[in-house]
C-alpha atoms as a PDB file:
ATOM      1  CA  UNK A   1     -21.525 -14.804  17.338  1.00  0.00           C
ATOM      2  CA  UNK A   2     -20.795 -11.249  15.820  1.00  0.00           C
ATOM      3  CA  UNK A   3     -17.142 -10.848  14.467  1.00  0.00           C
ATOM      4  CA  UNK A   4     -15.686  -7.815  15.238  1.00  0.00           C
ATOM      5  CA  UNK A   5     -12.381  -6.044  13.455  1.00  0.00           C
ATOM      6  CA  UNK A   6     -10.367  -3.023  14.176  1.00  0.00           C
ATOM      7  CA  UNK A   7      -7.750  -0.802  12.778  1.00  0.00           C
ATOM      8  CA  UNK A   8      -4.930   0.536  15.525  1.00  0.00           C
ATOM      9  CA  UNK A   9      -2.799   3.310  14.805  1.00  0.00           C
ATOM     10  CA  UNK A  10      -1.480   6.727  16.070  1.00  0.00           C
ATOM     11  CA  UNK A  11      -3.114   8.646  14.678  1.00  0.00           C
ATOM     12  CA  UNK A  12      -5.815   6.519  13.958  1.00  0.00           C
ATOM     13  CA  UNK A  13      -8.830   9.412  13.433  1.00  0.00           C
ATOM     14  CA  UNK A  14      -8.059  10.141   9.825  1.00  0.00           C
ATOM     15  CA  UNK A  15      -8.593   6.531   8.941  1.00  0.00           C
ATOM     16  CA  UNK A  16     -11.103   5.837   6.155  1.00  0.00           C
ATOM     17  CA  UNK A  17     -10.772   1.646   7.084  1.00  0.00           C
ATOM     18  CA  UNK A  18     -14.034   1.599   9.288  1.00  0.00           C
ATOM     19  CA  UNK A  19     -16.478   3.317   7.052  1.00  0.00           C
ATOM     20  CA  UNK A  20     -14.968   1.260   4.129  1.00  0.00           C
ATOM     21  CA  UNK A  21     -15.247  -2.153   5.929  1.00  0.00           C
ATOM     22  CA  UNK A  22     -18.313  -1.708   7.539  1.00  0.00           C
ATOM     23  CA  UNK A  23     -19.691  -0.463   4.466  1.00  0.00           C
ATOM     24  CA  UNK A  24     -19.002  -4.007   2.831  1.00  0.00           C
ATOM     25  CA  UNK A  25     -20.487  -5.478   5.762  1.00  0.00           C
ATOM     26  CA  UNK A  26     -23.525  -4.185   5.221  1.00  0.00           C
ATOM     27  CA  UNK A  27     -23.692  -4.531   1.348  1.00  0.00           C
ATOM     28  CA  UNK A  28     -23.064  -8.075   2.049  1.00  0.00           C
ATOM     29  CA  UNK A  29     -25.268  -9.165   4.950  1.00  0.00           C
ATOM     30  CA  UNK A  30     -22.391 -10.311   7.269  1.00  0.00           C
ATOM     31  CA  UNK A  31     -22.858  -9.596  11.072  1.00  0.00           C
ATOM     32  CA  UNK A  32     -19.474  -7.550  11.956  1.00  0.00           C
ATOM     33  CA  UNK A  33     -18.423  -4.485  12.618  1.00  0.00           C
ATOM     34  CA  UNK A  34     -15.351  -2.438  12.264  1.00  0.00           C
ATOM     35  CA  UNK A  35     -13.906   0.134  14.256  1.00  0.00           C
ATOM     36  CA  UNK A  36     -10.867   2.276  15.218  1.00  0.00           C
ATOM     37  CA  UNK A  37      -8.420   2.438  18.139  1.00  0.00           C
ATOM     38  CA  UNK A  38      -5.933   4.511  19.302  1.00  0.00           C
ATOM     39  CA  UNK A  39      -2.879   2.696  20.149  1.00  0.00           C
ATOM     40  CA  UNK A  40       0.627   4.032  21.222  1.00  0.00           C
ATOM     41  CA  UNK A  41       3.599   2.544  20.656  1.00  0.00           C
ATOM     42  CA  UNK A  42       4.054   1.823  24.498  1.00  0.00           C
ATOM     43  CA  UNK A  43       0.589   0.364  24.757  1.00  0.00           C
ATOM     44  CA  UNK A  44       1.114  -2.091  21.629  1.00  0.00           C
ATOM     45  CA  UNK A  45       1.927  -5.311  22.558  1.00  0.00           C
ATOM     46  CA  UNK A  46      -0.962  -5.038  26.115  1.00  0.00           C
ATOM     47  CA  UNK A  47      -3.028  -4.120  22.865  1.00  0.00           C
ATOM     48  CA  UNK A  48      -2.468  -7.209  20.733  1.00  0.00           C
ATOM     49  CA  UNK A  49      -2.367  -9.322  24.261  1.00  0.00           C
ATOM     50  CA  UNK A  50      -5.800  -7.392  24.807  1.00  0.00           C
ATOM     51  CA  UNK A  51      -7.331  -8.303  21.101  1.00  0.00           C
ATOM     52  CA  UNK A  52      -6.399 -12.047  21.606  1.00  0.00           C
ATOM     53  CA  UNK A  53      -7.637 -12.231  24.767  1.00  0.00           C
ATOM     54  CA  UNK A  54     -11.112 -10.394  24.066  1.00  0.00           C
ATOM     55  CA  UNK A  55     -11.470 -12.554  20.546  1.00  0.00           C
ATOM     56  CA  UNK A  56     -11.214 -10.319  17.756  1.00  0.00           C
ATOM     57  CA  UNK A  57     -11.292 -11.599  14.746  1.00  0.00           C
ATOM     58  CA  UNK A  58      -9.020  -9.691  13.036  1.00  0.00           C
ATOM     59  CA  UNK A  59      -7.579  -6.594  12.474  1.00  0.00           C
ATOM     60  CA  UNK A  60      -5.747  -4.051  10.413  1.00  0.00           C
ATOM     61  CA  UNK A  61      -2.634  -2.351  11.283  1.00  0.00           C
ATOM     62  CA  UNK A  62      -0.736   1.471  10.467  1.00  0.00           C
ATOM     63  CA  UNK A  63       1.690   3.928  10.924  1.00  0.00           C
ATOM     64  CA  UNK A  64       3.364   3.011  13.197  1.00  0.00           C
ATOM     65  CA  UNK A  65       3.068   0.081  14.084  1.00  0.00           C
ATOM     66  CA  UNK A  66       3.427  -2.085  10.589  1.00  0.00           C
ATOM     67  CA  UNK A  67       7.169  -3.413  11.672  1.00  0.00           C
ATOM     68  CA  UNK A  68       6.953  -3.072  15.942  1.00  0.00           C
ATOM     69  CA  UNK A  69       3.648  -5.648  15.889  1.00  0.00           C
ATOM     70  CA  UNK A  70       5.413  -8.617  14.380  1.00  0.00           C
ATOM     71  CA  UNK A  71       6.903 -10.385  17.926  1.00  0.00           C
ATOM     72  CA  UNK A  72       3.984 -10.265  19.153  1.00  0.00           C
ATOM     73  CA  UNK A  73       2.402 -12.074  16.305  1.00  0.00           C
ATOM     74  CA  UNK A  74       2.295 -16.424  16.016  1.00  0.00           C
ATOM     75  CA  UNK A  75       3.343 -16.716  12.800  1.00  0.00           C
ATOM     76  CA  UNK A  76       4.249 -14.460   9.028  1.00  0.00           C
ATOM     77  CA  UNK A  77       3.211 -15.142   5.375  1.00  0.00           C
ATOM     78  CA  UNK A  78       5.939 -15.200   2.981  1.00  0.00           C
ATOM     79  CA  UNK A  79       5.238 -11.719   1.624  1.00  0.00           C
ATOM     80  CA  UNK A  80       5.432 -10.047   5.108  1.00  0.00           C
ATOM     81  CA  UNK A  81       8.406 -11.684   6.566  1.00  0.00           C
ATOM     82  CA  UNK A  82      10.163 -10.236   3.151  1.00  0.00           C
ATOM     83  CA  UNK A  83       8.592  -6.823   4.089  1.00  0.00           C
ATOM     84  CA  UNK A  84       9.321  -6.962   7.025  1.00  0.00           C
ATOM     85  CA  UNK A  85       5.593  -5.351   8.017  1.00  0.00           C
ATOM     86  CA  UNK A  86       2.106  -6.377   8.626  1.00  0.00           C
ATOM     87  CA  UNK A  87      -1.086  -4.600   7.757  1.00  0.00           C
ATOM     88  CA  UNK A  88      -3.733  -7.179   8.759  1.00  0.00           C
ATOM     89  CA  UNK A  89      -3.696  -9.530  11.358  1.00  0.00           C
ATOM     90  CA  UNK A  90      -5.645 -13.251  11.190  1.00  0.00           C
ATOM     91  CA  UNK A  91      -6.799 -14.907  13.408  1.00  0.00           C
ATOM     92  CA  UNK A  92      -7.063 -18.682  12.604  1.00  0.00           C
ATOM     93  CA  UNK A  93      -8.998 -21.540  13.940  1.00  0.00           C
ATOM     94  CA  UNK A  94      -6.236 -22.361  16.543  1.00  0.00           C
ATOM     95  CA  UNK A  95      -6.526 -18.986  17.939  1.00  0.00           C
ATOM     96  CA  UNK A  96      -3.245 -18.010  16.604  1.00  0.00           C
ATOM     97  CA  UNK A  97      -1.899 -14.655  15.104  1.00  0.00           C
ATOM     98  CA  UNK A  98      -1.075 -14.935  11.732  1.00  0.00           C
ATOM     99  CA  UNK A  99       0.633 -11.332   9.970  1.00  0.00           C
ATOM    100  CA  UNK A 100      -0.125 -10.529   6.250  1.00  0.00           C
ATOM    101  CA  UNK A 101       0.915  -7.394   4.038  1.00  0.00           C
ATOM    102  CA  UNK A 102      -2.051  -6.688   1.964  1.00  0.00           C
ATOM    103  CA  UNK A 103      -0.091  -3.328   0.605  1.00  0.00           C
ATOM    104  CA  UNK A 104       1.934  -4.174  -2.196  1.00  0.00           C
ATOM    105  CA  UNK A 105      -0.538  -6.882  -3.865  1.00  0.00           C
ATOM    106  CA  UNK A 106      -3.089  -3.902  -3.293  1.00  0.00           C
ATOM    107  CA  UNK A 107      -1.334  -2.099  -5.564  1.00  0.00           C
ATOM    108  CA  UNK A 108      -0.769  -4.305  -8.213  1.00  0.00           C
ATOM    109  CA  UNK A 109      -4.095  -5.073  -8.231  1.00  0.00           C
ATOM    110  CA  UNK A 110      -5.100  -1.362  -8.288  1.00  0.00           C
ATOM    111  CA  UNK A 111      -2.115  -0.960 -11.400  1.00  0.00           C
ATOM    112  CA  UNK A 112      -3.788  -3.553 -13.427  1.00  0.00           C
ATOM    113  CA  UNK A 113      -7.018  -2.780 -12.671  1.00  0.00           C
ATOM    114  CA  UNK A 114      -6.271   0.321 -13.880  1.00  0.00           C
ATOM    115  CA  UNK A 115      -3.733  -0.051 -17.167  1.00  0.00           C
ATOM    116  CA  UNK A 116      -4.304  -4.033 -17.856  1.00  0.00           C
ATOM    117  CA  UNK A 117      -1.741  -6.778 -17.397  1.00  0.00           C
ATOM    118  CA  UNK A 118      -0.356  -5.998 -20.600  1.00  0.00           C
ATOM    119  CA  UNK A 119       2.403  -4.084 -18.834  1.00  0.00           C
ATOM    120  CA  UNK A 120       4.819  -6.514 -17.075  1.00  0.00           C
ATOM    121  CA  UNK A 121       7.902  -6.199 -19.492  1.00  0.00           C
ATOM    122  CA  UNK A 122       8.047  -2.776 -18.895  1.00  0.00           C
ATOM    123  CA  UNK A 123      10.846  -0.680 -17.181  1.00  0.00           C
ATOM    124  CA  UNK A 124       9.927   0.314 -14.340  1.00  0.00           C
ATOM    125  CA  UNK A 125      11.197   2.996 -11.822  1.00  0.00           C
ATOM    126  CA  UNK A 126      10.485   2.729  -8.139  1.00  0.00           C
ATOM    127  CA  UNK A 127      10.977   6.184  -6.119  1.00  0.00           C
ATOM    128  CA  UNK A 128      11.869   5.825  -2.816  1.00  0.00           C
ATOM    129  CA  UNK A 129      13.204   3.333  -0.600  1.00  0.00           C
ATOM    130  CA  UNK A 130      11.373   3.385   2.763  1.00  0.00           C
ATOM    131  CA  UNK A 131       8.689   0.676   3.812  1.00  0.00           C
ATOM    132  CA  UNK A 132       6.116   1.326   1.210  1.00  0.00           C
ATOM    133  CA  UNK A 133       8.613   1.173  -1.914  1.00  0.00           C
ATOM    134  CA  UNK A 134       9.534  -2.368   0.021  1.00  0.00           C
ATOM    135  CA  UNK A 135       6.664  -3.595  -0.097  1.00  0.00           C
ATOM    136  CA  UNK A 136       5.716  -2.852  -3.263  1.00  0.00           C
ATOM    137  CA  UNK A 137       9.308  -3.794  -4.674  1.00  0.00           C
ATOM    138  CA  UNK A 138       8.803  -7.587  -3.336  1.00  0.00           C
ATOM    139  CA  UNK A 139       4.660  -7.883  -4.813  1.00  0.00           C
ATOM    140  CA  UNK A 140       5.722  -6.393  -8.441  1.00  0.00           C
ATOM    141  CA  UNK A 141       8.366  -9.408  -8.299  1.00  0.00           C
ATOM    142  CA  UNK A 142       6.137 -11.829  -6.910  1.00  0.00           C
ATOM    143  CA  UNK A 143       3.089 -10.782  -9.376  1.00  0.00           C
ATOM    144  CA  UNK A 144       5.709 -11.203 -12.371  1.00  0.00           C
ATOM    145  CA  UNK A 145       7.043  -7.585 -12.912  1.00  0.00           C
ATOM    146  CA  UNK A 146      11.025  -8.230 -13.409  1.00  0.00           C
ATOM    147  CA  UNK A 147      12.320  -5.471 -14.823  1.00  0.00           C
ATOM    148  CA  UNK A 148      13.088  -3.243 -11.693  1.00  0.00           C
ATOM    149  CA  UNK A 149      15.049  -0.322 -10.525  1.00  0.00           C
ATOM    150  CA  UNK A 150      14.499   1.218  -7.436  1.00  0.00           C
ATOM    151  CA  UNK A 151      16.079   4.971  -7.331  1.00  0.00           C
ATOM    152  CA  UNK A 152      16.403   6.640  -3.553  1.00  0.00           C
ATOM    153  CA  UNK A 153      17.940   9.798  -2.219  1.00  0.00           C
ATOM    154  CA  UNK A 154      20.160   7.336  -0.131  1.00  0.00           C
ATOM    155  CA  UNK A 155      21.316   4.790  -2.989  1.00  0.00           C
ATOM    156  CA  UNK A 156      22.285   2.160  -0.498  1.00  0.00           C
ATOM    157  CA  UNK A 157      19.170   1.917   1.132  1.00  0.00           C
ATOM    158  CA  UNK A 158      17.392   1.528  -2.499  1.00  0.00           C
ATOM    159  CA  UNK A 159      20.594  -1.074  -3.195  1.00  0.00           C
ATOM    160  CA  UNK A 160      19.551  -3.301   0.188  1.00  0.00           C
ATOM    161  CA  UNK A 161      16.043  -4.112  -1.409  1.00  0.00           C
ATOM    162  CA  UNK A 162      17.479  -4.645  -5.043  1.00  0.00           C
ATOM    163  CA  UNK A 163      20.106  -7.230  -2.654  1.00  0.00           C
ATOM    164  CA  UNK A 164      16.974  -9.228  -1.124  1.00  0.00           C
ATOM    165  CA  UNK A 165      15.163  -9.446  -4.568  1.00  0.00           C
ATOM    166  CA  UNK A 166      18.028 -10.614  -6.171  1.00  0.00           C
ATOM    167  CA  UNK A 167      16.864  -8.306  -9.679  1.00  0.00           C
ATOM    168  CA  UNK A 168      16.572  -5.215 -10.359  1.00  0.00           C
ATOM    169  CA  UNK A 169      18.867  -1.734 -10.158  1.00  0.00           C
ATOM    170  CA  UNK A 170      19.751   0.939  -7.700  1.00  0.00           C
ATOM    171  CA  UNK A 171      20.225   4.419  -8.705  1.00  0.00           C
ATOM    172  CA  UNK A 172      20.217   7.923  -7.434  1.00  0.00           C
ATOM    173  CA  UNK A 173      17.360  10.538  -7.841  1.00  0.00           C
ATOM    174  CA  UNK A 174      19.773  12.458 -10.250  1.00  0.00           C
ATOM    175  CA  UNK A 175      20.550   9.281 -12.336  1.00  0.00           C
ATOM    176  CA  UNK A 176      16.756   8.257 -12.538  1.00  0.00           C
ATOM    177  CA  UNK A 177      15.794  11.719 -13.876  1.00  0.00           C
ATOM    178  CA  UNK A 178      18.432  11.675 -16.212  1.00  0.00           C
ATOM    179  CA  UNK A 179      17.200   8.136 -17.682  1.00  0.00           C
ATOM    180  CA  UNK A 180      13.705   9.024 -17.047  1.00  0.00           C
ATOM    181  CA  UNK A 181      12.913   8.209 -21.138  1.00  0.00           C
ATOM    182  CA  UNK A 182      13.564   4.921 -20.603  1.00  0.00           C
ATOM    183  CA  UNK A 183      10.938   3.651 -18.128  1.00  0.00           C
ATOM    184  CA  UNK A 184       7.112   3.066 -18.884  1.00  0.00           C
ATOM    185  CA  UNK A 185       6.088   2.760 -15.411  1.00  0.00           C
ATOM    186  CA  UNK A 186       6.983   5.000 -12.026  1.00  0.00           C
ATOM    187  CA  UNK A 187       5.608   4.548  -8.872  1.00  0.00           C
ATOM    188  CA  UNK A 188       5.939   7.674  -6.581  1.00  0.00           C
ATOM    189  CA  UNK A 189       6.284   6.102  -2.981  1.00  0.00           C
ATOM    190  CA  UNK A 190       8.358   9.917  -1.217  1.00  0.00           C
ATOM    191  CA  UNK A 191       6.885  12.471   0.730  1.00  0.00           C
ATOM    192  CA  UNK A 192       6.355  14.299  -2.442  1.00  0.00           C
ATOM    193  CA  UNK A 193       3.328  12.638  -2.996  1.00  0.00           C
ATOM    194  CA  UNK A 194       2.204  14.539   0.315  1.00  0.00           C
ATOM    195  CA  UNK A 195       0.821  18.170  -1.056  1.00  0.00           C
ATOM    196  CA  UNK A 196       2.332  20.000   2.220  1.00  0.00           C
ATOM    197  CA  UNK A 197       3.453  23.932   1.800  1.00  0.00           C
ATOM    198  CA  UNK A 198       7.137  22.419   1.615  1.00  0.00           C
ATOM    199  CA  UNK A 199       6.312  20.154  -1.092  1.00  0.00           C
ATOM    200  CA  UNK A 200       9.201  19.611  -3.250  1.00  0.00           C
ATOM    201  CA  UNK A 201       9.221  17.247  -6.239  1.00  0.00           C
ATOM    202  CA  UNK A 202      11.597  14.248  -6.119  1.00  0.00           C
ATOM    203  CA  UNK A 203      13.409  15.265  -9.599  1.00  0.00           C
ATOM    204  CA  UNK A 204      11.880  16.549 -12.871  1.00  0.00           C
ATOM    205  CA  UNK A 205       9.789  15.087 -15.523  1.00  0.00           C
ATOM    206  CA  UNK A 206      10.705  17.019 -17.898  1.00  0.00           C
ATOM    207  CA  UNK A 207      12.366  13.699 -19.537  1.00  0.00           C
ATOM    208  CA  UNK A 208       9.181  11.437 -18.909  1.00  0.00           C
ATOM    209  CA  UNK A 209       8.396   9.468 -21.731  1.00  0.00           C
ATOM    210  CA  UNK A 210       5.088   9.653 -24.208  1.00  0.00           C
ATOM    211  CA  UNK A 211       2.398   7.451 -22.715  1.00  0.00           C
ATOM    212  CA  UNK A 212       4.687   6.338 -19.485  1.00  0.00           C
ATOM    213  CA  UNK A 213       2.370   5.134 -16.746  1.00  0.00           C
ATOM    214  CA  UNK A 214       2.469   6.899 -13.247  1.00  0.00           C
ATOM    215  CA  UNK A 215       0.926   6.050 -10.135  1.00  0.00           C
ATOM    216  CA  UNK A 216       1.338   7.423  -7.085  1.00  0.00           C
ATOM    217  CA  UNK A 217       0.542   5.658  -3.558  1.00  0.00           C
ATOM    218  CA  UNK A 218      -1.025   8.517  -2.051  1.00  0.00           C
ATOM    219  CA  UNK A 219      -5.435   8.793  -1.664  1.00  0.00           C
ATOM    220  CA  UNK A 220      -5.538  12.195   0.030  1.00  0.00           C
ATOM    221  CA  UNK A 221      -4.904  14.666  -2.282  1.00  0.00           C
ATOM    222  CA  UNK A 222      -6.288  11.882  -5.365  1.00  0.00           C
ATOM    223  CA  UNK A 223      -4.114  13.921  -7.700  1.00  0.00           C
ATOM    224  CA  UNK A 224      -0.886  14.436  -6.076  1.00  0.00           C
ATOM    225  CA  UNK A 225       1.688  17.451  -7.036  1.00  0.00           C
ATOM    226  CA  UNK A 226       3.482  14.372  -8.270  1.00  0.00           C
ATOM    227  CA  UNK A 227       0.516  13.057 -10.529  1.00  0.00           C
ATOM    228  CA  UNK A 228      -0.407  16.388 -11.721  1.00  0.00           C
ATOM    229  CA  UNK A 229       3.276  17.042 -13.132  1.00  0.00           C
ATOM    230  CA  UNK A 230       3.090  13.509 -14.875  1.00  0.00           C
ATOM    231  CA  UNK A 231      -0.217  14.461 -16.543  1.00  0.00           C
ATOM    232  CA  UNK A 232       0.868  17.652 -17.659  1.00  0.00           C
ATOM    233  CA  UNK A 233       3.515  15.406 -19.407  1.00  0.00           C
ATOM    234  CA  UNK A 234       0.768  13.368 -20.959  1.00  0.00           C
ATOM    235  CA  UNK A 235       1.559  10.258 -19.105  1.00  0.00           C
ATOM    236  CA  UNK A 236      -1.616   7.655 -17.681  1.00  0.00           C
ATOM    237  CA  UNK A 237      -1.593   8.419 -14.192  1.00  0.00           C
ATOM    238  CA  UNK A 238      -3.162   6.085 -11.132  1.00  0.00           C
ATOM    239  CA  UNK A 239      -3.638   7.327  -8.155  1.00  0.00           C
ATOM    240  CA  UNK A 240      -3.494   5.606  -4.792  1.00  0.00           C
ATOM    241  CA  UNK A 241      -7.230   5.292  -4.023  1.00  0.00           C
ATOM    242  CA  UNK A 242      -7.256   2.119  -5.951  1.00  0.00           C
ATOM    243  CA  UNK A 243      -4.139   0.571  -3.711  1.00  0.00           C
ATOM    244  CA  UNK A 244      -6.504   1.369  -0.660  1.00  0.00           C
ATOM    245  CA  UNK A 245      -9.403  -0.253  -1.926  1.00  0.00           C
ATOM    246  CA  UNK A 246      -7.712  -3.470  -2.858  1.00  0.00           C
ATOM    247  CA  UNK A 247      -5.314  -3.705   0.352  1.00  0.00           C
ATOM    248  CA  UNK A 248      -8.745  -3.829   2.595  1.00  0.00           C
ATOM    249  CA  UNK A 249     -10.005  -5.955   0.344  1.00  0.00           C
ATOM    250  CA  UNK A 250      -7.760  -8.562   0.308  1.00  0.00           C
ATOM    251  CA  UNK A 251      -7.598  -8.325   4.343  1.00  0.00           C
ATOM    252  CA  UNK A 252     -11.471  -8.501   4.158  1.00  0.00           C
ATOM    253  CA  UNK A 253     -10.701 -11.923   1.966  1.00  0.00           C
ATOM    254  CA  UNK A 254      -8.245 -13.319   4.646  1.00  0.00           C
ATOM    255  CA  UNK A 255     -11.086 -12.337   7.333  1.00  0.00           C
ATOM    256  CA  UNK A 256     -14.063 -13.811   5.312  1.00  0.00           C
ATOM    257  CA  UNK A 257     -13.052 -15.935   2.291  1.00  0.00           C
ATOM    258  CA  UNK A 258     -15.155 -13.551  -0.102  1.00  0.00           C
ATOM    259  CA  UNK A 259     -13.688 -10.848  -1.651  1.00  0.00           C
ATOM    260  CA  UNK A 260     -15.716  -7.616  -1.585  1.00  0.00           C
ATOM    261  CA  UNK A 261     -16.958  -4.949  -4.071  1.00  0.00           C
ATOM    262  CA  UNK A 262     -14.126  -2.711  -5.066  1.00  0.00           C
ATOM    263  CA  UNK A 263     -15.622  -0.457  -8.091  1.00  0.00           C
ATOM    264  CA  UNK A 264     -18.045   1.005  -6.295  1.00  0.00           C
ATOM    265  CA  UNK A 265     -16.259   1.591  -2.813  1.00  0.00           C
ATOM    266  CA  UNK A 266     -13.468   3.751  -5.366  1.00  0.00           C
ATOM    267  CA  UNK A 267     -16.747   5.182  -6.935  1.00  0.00           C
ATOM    268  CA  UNK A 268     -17.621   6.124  -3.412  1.00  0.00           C
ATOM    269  CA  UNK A 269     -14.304   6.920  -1.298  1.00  0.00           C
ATOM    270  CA  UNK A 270     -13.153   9.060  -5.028  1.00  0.00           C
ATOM    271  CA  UNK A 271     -17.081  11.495  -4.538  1.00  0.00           C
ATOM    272  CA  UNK A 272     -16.122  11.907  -1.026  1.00  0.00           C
ATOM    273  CA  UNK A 273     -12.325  13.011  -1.889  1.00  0.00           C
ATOM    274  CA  UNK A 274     -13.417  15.529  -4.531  1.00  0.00           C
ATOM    275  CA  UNK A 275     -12.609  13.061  -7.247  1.00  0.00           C
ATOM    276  CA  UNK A 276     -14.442  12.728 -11.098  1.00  0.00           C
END
């Protein structure tokens, strides 16, 4: 029988997920497809009573829905009940509704991928505090990355997630740019990764140390107002097309068991963004 997988959102139209999962589909013979659906927040749990119901297989979830889905799933892996939020939605043998967040391993997978594994004792400086920086905060621990301090607008909020990891520092955005020499890694998880006409950067960089490494979470814009700064500074910069790739990916391995091609979908997704 053909498996069939979604992604539900609002909006949903801006979603690259369907070309990028049905494009692995196709390169590997499997009889799926993959498509998009609309899905208010009122309409959400009719949805997932909907998708069970009608037998997909699985499916992928975003903004914003990532927290609101999770009573209406059967059960949480240990990464997203941390979280908090699900991005990809299993469904097992039983029949049953298992949540995943594919996000933050995404990224660490696209960081290595991109620097090496060589990096782990590092400081490094988390910016922002809101679900992504989360989710990412929790992976970077899991994946062996110790040595963390998460600096937020609102220091509390930043101080909450440093509380549940049990590591790691909380500082303001005035107190990270003022210690900016001393971390080799940032991760840029604000708005300010967002090139919008009221862009404003989180701090300055003018402090950023020689040959830091600086990723940013957004794809679209590949270089980011954020990223551009950093390489200006002469710092390795990774941009978020990578932590795309590899969060489908590894949903596509929950789905399927066999994880799919991820140089040439960045090869691909990077020619249609304008990318080198």
């Amino acid at each position: 029988m053909k498996k069939w997988f979604m992604v539900m959102g609002d909006p949903i139209e801006h979603s690259k997920s369907p070309a990028m999962h049905n494009a692995w589909f196709e390169e590997l013979s499997i009889d799926a497809t993959y498509i998009p659906v609309h899905v208010s927040s009122e309409n959400l749990e009719s949805a997932v009573a909907g998708l069970k119901t009608l037998g997909a297989s699985g499916w992928n979830i975003t903004i914003p829905h990532k927290t609101a889905i999770i009573p209406y799933l059967d059960e949480l892996d240990e990464l997203a009940q941390k979280m908090g939020a699900v991005n990809t939605v299993v469904r097992t043998k039983e029949g049953r509704l298992k949540g995943y967040n594919t996000d933050g391993v995404g990224f660490v997978r696209s960081l290595e991928e991109a620097v090496g594994k060589s990096h782990k004792d590092k400081p490094v400086l988390l910016i922002g505090a809101g679900g992504a920086a989360r989710g990412i905060a929790f992976a970077m621990q899991q994946q062996g990355y110790m040595n963390l301090t998460i600096a937020n607008r609102t220091v509390a909020n930043a101080q909450a997630i440093v509380d549940e990891m049990g590591i790691g520092n909380a500082i303001s955005l005035a107190e990270a740019e003022e210690t900016l020499a001393d971390f080799g890694i940032l991760v840029q998880m604000t708005s300010a990764g967002l090139a919008t006409g009221n862009f404003s950067m989180p701090f300055s960089l003018e402090r950023l140390a020689k040959g830091a490494i600086v990723a940013d979470i957004v794809y679209n814009p590949l270089m980011t107002p954020f990223l551009k700064a950093a390489e200006e500074k002469g710092a390795t910069v990774v941009t978020g097309l990578g932590m795309f790739v590899h969060q489908g990916a590894i949903a596509f391995e929950h789905w399927l068991g066999e994880y799919p091609n991820t140089n040439s979908m960045i090869a691909q997704l990077k020619a249609q963004l304008g990318g080198n």
